[in-house]
Protein backbone atom coordinates (compact mmCIF):
# COMPACT_ATOMS: atom_id res chain seq x y z
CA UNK A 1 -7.50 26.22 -2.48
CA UNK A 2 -4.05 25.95 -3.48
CA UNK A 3 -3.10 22.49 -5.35
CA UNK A 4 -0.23 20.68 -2.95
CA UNK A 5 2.39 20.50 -5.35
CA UNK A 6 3.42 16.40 -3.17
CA UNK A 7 -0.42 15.48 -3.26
CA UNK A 8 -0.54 15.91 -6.88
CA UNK A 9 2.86 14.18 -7.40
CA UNK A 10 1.93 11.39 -5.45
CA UNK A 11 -1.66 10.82 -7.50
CA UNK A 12 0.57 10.91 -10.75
CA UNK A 13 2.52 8.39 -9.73
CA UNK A 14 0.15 6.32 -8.39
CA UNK A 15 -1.57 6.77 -11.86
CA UNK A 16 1.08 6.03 -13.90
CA UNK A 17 2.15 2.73 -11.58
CA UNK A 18 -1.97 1.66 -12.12
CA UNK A 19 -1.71 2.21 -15.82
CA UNK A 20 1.40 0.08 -15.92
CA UNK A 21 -0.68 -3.53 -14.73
CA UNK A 22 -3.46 -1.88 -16.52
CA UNK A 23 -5.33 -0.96 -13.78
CA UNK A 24 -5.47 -4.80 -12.05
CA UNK A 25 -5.36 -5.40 -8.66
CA UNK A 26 -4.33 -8.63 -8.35
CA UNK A 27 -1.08 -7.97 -11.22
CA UNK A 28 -0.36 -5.07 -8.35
CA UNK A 29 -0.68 -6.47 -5.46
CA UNK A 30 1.97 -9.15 -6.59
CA UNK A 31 4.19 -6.58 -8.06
CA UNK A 32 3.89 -5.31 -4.75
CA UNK A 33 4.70 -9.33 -3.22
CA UNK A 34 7.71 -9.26 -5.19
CA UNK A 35 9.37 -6.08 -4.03
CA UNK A 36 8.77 -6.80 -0.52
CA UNK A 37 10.83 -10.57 -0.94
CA UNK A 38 13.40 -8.45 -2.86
CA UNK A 39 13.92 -6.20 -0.24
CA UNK A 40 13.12 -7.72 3.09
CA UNK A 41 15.15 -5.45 5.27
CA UNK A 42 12.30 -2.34 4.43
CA UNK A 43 9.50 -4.05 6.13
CA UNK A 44 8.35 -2.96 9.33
CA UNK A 45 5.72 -6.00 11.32
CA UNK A 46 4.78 -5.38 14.90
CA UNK A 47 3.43 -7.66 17.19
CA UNK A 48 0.03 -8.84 17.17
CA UNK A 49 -1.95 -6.80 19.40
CA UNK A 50 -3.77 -8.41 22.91
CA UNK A 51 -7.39 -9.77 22.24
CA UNK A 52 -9.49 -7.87 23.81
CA UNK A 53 -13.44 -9.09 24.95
CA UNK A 54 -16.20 -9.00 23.18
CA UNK A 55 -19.48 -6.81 24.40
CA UNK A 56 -22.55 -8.20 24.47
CA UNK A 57 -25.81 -6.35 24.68
């Protein structure tokens, strides 16, 4: 199979953006925080969807 020349640009990146917090989560996901509060106007947030009932056996 051919490599997908995106796919593998995409897994770089990602790579490189891990190596950057050192591979931490947590330092990521706030990196991640902080962009969103910087740039408010690129979120998307849809309405919460209906409960629906449970099933019972």
């Amino acid at each position: 199979m051919q490599a997908d020349p995106i796919v593998e640009e995409t897994r770089r990146l990602r790579q490189e953006y891990a190596k950057q917090f050192g591979y931490d989560l947590r330092a990521m996901a706030a990196d991640l925080r902080k962009h969103e509060q910087q740039h408010p106007e690129r979120l998307v947030s849809f309405p919460p969807k209906p409960a629906r009932g449970r099933k019972t056996a």
